[in-house]
Protein backbone atom coordinates (compact mmCIF):
# COMPACT_ATOMS: atom_id res chain seq x y z
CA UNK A 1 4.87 -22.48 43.12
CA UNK A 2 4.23 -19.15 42.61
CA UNK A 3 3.38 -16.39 44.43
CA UNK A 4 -0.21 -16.05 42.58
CA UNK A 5 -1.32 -19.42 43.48
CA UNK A 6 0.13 -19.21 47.17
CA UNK A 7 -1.96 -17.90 50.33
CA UNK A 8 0.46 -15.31 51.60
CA UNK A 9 -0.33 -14.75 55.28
CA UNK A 10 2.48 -12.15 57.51
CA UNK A 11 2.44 -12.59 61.38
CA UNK A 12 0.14 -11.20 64.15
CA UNK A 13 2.44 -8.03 64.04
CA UNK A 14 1.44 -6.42 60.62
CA UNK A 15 3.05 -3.20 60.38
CA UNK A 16 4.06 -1.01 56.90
CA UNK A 17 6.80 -2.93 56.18
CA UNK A 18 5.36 -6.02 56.58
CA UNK A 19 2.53 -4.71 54.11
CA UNK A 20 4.87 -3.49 51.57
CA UNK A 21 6.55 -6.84 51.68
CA UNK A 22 3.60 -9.13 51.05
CA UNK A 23 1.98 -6.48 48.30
CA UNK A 24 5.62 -6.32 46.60
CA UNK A 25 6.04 -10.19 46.36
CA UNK A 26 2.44 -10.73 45.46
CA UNK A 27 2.47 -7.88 42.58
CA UNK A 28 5.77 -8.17 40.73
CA UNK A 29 6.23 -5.04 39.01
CA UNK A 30 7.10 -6.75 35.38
CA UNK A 31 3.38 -8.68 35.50
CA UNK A 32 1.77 -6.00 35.87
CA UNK A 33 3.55 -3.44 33.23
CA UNK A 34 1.02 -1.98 30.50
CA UNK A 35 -2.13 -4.11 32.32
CA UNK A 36 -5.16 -2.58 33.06
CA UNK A 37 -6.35 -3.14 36.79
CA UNK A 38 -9.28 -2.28 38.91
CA UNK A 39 -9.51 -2.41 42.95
CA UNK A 40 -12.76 -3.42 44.19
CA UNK A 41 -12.68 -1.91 47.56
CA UNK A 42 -15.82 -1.59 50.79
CA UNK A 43 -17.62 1.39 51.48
CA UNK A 44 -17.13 2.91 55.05
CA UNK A 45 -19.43 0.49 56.28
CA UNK A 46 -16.71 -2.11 56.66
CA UNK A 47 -13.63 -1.26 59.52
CA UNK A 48 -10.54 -2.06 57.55
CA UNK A 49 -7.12 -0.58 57.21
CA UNK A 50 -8.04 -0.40 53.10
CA UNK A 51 -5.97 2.62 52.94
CA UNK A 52 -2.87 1.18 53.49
CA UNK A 53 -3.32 -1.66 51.05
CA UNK A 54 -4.31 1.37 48.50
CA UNK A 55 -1.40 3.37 48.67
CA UNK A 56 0.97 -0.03 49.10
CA UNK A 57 -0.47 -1.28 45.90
CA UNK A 58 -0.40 1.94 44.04
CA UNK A 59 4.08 2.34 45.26
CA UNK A 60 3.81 -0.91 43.82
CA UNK A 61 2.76 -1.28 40.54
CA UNK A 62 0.96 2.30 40.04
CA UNK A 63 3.67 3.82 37.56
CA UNK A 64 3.86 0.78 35.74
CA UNK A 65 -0.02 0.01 35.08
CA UNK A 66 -1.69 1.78 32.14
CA UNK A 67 -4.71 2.07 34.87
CA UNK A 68 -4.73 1.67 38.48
CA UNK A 69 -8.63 2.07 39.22
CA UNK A 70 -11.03 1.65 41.83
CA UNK A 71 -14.52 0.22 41.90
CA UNK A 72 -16.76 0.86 45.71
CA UNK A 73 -18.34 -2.65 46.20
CA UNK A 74 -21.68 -0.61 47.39
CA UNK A 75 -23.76 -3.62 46.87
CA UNK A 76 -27.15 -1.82 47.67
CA UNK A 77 -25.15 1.07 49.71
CA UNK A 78 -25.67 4.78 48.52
CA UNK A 79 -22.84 6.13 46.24
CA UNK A 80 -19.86 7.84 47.54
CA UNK A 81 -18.32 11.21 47.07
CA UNK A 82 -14.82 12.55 45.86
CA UNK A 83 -13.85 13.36 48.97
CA UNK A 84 -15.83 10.20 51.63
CA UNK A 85 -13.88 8.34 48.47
CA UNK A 86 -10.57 9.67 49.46
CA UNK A 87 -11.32 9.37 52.98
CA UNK A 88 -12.00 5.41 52.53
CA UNK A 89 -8.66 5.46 50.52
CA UNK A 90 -7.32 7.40 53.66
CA UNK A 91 -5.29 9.89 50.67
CA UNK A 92 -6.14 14.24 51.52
CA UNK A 93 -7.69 15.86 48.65
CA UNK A 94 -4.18 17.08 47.60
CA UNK A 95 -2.75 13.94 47.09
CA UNK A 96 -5.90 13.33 44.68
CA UNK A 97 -5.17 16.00 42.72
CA UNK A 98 -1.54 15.43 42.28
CA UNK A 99 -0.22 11.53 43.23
CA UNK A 100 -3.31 9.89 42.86
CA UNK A 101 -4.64 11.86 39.85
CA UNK A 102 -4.81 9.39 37.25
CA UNK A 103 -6.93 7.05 39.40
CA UNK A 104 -10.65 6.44 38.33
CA UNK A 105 -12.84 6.38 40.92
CA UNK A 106 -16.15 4.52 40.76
CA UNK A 107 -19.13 3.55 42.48
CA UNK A 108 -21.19 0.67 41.84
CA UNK A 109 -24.35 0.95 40.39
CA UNK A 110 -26.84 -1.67 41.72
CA UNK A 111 -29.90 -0.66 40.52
CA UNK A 112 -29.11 0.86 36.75
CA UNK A 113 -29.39 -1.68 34.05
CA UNK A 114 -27.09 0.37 31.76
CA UNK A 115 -24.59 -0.39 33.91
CA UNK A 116 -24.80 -4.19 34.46
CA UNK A 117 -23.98 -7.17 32.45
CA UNK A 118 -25.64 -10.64 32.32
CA UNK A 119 -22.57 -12.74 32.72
CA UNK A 120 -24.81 -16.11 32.60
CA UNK A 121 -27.18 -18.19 34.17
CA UNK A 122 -27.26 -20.90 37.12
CA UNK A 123 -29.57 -23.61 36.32
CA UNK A 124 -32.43 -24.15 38.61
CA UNK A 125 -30.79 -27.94 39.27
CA UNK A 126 -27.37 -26.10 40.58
CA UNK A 127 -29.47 -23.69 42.88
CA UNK A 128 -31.67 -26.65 44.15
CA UNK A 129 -28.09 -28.26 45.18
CA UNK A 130 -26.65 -24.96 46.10
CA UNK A 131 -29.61 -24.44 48.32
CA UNK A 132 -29.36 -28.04 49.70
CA UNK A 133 -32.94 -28.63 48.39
CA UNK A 134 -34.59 -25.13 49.86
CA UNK A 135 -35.24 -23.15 46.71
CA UNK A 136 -35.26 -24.85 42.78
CA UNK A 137 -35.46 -21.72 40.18
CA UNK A 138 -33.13 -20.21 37.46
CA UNK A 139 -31.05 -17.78 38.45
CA UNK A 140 -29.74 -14.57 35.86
CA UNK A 141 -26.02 -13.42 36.89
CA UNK A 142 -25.57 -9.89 36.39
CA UNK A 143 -22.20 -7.65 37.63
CA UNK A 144 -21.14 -4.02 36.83
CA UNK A 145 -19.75 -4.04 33.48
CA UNK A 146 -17.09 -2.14 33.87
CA UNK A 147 -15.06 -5.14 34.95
CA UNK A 148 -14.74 -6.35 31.63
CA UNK A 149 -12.88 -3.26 31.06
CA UNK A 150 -9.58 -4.68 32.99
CA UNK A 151 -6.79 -6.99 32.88
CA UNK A 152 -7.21 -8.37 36.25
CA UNK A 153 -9.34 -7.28 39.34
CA UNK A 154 -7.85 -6.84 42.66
CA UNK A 155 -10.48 -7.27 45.74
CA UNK A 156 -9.15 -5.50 48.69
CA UNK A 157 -11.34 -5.79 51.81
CA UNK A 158 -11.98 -7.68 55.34
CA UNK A 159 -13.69 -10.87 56.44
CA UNK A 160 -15.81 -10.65 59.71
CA UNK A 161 -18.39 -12.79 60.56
CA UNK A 162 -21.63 -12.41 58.57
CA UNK A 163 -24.96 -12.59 59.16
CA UNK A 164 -26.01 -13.89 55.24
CA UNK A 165 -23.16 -15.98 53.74
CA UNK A 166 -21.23 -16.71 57.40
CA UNK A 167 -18.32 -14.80 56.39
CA UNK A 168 -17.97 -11.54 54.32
CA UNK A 169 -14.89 -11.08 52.13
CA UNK A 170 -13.92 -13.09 48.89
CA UNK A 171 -16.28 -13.53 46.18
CA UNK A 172 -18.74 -11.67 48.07
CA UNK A 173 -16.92 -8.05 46.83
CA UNK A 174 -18.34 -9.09 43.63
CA UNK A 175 -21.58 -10.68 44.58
CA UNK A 176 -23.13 -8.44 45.89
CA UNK A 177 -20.15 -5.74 46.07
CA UNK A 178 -20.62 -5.07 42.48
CA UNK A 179 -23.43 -7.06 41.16
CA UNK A 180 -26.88 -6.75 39.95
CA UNK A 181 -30.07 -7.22 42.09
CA UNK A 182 -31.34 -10.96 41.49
CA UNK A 183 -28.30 -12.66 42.92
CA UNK A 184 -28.27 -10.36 46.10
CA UNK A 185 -32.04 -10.65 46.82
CA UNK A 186 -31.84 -14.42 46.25
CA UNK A 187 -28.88 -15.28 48.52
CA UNK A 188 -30.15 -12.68 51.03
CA UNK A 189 -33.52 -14.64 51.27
CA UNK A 190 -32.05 -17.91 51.56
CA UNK A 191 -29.94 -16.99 54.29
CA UNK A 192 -32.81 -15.75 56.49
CA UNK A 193 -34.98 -18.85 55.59
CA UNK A 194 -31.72 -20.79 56.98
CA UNK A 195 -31.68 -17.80 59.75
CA UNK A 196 -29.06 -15.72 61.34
CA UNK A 197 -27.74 -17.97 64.05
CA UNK A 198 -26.87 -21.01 61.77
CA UNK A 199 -25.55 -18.45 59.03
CA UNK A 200 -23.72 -16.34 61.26
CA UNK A 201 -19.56 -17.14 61.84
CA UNK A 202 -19.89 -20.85 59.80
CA UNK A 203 -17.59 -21.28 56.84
CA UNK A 204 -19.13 -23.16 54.70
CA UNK A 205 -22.60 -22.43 54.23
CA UNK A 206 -25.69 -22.66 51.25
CA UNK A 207 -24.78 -19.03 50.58
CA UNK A 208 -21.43 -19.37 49.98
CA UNK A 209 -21.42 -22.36 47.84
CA UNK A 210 -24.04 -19.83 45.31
CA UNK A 211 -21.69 -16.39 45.94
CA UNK A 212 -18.36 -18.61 44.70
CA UNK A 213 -20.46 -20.06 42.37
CA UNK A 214 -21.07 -16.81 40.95
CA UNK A 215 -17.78 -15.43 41.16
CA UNK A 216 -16.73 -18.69 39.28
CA UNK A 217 -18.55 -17.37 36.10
CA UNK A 218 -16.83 -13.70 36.11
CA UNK A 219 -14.20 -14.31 33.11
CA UNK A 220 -11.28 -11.85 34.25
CA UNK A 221 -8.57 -12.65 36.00
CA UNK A 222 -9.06 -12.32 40.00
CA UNK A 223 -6.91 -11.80 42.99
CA UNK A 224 -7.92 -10.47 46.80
CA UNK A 225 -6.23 -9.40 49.45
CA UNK A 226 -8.34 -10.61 52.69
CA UNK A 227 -7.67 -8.37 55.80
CA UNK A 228 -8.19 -9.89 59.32
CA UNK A 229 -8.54 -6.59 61.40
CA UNK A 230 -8.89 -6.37 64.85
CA UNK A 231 -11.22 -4.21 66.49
CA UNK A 232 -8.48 -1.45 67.23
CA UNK A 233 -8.55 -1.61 63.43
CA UNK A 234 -4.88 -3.10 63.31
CA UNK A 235 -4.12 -6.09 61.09
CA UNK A 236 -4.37 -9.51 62.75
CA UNK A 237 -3.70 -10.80 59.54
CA UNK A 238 -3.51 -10.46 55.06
CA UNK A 239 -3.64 -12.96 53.05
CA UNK A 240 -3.12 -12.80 49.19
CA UNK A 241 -4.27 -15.66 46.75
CA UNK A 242 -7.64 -15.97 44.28
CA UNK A 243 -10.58 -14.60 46.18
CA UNK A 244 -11.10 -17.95 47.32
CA UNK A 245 -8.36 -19.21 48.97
CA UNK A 246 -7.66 -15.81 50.42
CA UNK A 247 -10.88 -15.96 51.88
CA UNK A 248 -10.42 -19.63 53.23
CA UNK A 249 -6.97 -18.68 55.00
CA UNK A 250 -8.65 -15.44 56.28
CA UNK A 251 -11.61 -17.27 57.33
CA UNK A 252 -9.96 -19.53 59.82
CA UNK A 253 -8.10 -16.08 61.37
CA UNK A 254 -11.11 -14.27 61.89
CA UNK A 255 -13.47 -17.12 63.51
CA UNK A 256 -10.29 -16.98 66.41
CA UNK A 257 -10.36 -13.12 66.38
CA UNK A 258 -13.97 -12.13 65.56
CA UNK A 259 -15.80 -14.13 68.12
CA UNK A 260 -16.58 -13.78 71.63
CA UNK A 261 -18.04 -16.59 73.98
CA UNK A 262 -20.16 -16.28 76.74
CA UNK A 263 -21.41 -18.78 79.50
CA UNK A 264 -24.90 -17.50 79.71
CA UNK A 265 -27.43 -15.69 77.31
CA UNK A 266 -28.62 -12.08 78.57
CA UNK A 267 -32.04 -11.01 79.39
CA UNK A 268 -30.98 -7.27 78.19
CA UNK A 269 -28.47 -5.91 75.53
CA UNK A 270 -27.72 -2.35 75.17
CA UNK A 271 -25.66 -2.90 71.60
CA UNK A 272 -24.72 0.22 70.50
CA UNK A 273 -23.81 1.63 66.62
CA UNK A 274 -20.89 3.09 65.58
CA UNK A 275 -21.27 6.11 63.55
CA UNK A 276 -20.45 3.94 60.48
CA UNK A 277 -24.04 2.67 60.88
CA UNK A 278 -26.06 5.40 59.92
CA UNK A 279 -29.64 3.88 58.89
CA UNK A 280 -31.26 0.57 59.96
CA UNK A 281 -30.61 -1.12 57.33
CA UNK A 282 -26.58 -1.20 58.41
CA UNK A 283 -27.41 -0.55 62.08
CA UNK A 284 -29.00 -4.11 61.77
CA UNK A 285 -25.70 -5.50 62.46
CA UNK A 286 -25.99 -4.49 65.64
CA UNK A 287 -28.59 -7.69 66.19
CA UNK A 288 -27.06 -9.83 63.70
CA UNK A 289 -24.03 -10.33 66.21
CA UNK A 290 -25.55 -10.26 69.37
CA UNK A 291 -28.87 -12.24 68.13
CA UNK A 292 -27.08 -15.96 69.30
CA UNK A 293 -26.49 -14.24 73.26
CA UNK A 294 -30.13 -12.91 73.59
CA UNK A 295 -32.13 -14.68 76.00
CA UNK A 296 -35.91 -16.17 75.17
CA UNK A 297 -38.08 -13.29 76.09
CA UNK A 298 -35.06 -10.61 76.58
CA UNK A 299 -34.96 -7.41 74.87
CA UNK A 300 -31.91 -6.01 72.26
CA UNK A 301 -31.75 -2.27 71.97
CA UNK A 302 -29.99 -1.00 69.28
CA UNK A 303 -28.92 2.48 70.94
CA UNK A 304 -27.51 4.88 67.98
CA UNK A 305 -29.10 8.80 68.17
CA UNK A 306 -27.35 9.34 64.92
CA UNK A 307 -29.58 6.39 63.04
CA UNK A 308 -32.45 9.04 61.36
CA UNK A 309 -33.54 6.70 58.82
CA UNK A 310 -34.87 2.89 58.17
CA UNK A 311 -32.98 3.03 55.15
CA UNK A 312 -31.29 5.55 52.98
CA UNK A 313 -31.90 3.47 49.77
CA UNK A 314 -34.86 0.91 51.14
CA UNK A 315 -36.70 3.11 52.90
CA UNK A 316 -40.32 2.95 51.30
CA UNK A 317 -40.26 -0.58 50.96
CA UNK A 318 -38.97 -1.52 54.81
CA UNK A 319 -41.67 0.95 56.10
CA UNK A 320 -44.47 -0.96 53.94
CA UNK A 321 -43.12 -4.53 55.04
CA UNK A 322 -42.31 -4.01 58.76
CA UNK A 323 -39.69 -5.55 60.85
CA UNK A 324 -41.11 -9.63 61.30
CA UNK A 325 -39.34 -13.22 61.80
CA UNK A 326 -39.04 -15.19 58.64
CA UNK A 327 -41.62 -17.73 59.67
CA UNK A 328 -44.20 -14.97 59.47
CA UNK A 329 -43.27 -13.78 56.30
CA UNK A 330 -43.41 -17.15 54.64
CA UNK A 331 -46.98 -18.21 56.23
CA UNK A 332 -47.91 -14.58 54.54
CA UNK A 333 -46.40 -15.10 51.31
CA UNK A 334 -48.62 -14.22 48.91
CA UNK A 335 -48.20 -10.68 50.67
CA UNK A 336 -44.60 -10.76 50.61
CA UNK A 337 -43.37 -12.37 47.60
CA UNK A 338 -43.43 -9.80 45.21
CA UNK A 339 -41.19 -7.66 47.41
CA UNK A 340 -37.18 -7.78 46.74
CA UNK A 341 -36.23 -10.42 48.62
CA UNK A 342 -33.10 -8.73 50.23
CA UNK A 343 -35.60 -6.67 51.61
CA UNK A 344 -37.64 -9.27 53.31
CA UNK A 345 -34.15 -11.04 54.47
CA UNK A 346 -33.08 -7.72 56.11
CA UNK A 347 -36.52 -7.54 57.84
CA UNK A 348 -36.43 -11.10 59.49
CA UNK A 349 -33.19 -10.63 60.49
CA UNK A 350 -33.48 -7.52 62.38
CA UNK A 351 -36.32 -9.38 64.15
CA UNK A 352 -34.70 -12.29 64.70
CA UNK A 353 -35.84 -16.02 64.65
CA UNK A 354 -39.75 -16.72 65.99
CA UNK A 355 -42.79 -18.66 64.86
CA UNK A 356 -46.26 -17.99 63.94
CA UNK A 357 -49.09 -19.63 66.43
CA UNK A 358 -52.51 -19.54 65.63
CA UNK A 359 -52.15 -17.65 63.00
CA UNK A 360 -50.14 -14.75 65.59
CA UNK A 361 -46.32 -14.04 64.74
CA UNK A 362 -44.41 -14.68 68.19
CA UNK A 363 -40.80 -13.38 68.19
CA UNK A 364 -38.17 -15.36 70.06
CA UNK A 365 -36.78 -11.80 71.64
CA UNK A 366 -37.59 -8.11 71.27
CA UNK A 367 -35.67 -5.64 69.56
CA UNK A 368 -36.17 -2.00 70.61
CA UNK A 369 -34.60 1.19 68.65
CA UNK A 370 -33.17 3.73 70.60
CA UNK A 371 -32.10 6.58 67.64
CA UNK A 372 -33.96 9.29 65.94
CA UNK A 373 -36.50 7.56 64.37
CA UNK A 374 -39.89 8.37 66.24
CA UNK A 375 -42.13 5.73 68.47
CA UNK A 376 -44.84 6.07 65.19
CA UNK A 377 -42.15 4.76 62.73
CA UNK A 378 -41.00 2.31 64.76
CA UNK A 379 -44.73 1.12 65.94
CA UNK A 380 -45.77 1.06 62.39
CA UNK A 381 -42.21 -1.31 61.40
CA UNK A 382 -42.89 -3.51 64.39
CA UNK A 383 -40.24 -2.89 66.33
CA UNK A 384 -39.94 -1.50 69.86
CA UNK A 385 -39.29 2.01 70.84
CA UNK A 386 -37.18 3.81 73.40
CA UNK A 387 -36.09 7.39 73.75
CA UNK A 388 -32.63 7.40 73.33
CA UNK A 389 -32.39 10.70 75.55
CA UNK A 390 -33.66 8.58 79.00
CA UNK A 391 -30.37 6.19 78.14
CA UNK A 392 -27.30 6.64 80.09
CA UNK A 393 -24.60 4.09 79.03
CA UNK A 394 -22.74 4.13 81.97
CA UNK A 395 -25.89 2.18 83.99
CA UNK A 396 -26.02 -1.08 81.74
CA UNK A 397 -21.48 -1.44 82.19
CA UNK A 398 -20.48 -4.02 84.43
CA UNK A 399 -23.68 -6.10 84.81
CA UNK A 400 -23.04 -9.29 82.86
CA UNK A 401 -23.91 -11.04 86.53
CA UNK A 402 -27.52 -9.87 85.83
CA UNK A 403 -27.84 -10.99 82.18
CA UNK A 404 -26.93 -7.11 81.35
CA UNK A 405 -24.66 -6.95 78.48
CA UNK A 406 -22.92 -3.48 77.27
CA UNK A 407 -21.39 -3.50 73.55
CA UNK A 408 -20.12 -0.03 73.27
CA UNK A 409 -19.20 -0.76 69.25
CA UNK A 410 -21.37 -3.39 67.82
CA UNK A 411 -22.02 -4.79 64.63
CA UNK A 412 -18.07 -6.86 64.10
CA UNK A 413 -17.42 -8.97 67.13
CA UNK A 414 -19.59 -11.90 66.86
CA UNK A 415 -21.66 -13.00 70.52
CA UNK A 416 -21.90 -16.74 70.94
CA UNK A 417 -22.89 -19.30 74.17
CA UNK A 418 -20.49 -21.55 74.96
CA UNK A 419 -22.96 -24.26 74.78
CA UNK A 420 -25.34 -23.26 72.23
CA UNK A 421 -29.03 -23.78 72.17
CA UNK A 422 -30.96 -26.25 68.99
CA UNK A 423 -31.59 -22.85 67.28
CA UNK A 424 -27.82 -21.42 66.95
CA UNK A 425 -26.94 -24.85 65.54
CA UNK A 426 -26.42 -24.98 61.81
């Protein structure tokens, strides 16, 4: 068998060497002689050693490619400069101007038509099965055209839990790493009908089957390299194969090293954003993992005095829709509908799961901001306020006895109950 149809995993130690060994059997040098090849790499939203696997990849096959490129899966993210590019690829600015000078760098671009491609369409009868009976509608397929340009793409990136698809990594680098804006808002929105507890850290779920299906229909040759990273950003684990089986193998590694149990839900969470999360829309995360430990009635604040913004690219549309549970968006539809759906699915999930009584929308749980964005913003999104000033840290460590829980870097590690409620089940 060979190496390209193997999942390559190295042990719980990964150091350079280790690295350098998987990358070199993976990517024998004579394959990949005169070939054109792009990496499809995260933004520095995602914690990942991606560095490493950059410059490993380029001693490997780098002299002999006629391109060695890179592609920022942004999906909706901002664009990247020169130098936060190098500083994702972990190279100094000197390096980029002498080793790594013939590298193309480029950043995805979501939202220009120019720059897309309509690879195809999935019937409405696939997406009703997809969906497993939810949604029944024709789906366009659209990715970043430069692709097309290569010989082979190489996705380098991590797998975490995910709030959306149930795991990140795989075929989601393309879709919606580098794709256009119907898949994303589609699979976004079906996700948060199925909601963030029964999405969240399950393998195989509705949104994966219609991301692989996807990533089925992009006709160049593919190959990932799935990191497992712990959260002291070494590697747990890499596994090489087709984005697929890379991310099936990874999968299994990350739901034993990405998610924490508890006994008992908490009544207050003080989950707090890493500087990586610098808007809402990212910041999110921050409930997304913890959403499965909060109690009935208990109260999430999402502490990060950095977070200025709802949204550096969503910003006007998130203040117009508000922060509300995805049963009061659909019993408002004719309201919402016309928004992009990834917005909506970004709104309900920041909320978190509730249900609309009487015609009143009643939230399972509260979520307060603590950051930089005023108590007028954040009463007009419908979300609680607190001043992130009157917050010491220091006084919510140590309390898990009182259904207090601390997360000093949230938004990765995954919060579950040991015995789950009806509405974590999937």
């Amino acid at each position: 068998m060979s190496v390209l149809s193997q999942t390559a995993r190295i042990g719980q130690s990964l150091d350079i060497p280790n690295v350098s060994e998987l990358v070199g059997n993976a990517l024998p040098v004579e394959d990949y002689r005169g070939k054109k090849i792009l990496l499809i790499v995260p933004d520095s939203t995602r914690t990942a050693p991606v560095g490493l696997l950059f410059k490993t990849i380029y001693d490997q096959i780098g002299k002999s490619t006629e391109a060695l490129d890179v592609m920022i899966a942004l999906g909706t993210h901002p664009p990247m400069s020169e130098k936060e590019i190098c500083e994702r690829l972990e190279i100094s600015e000197e390096q980029r101007q002498t080793r790594y000078e013939s590298v193309k760098f480029h950043n995805h671009e979501w939202d220009n038509p120019d720059a897309l491609r309509e690879i195809g369409v999935i019937p409405a009868s696939d997406i009703s099965k997809l969906s497993d009976g939810r949604f029944e509608m024709e789906l366009p397929v659209t990715i970043n055209q430069r692709l097309f340009d290569y010989d082979q793409l190489i996705i380098v990136g991590p797998v975490f839990p995910h709030e959306v698809v149930g795991f990140s990594g795989g075929n989601k680098y393309l879709f919606p790493g580098v794709s256009g804006p119907e898949l994303l808002n589609f699979f976004h929105w079906l996700g948060a009908v199925i909601s963030n507890p029964k999405i969240n850290g399950h393998k195989w779920t509705s949104v994966r089957k219609v991301v692989d299906r996807a990533g089925g229909m992009v006709n160049v040759e593919k190959r990932c390299f799935a990191m497992v990273v712990r959260p002291d950003k070494s590697l747990a684990g890499l596994f090489f194969g087709t984005p697929e089986s890379a991310w099936e193998a990874a999968v299994d590694l990350s739901d034993k090293t990405h998610i924490i149990y508890k006994d008992q839900p908490f009544h207050t969470i003080l989950s707090c954003a890493p500087p990586m999360y610098d808007d809402v829309w990212v910041g999110g995360k921050c409930m997304y993992k913890l959403e499965p430990v909060l109690a009935d009635g208990g109260e999430l604040i999402i502490y990060g005095p950095h977070i200025n913004s709802i949204s550096h690219t969503h910003d006007a549309g998130l203040t117009e829709i508000g922060y509300h549970c995805s049963a009061w968006l659909l019993e408002n539809w004719s309201k919402y509908k016309d928004y992009p759906w990834g917005l909506l699915a970004h709104s309900s999930h920041v909320k978190g799961i509730g249900k609309v009584i009487d015609g009143v929308e009643k939230p399972r749980a509260n979520v307060t901001l603590a950051t930089g964005i005023s108590p007028e913003i954040c009463s007009q999104i419908n979300l609680g306020y607190r001043d992130h000033n009157s917050i010491n840290i220091e006084d919510y460590a140590d309390r898990e006895e009182e259904g207090i829980l601390l997360v000093r870097k949230a938004g990765e590690m995954l919060y579950r109950l040991e015995d789950p409620p009806n509405w974590a089940l999937p």
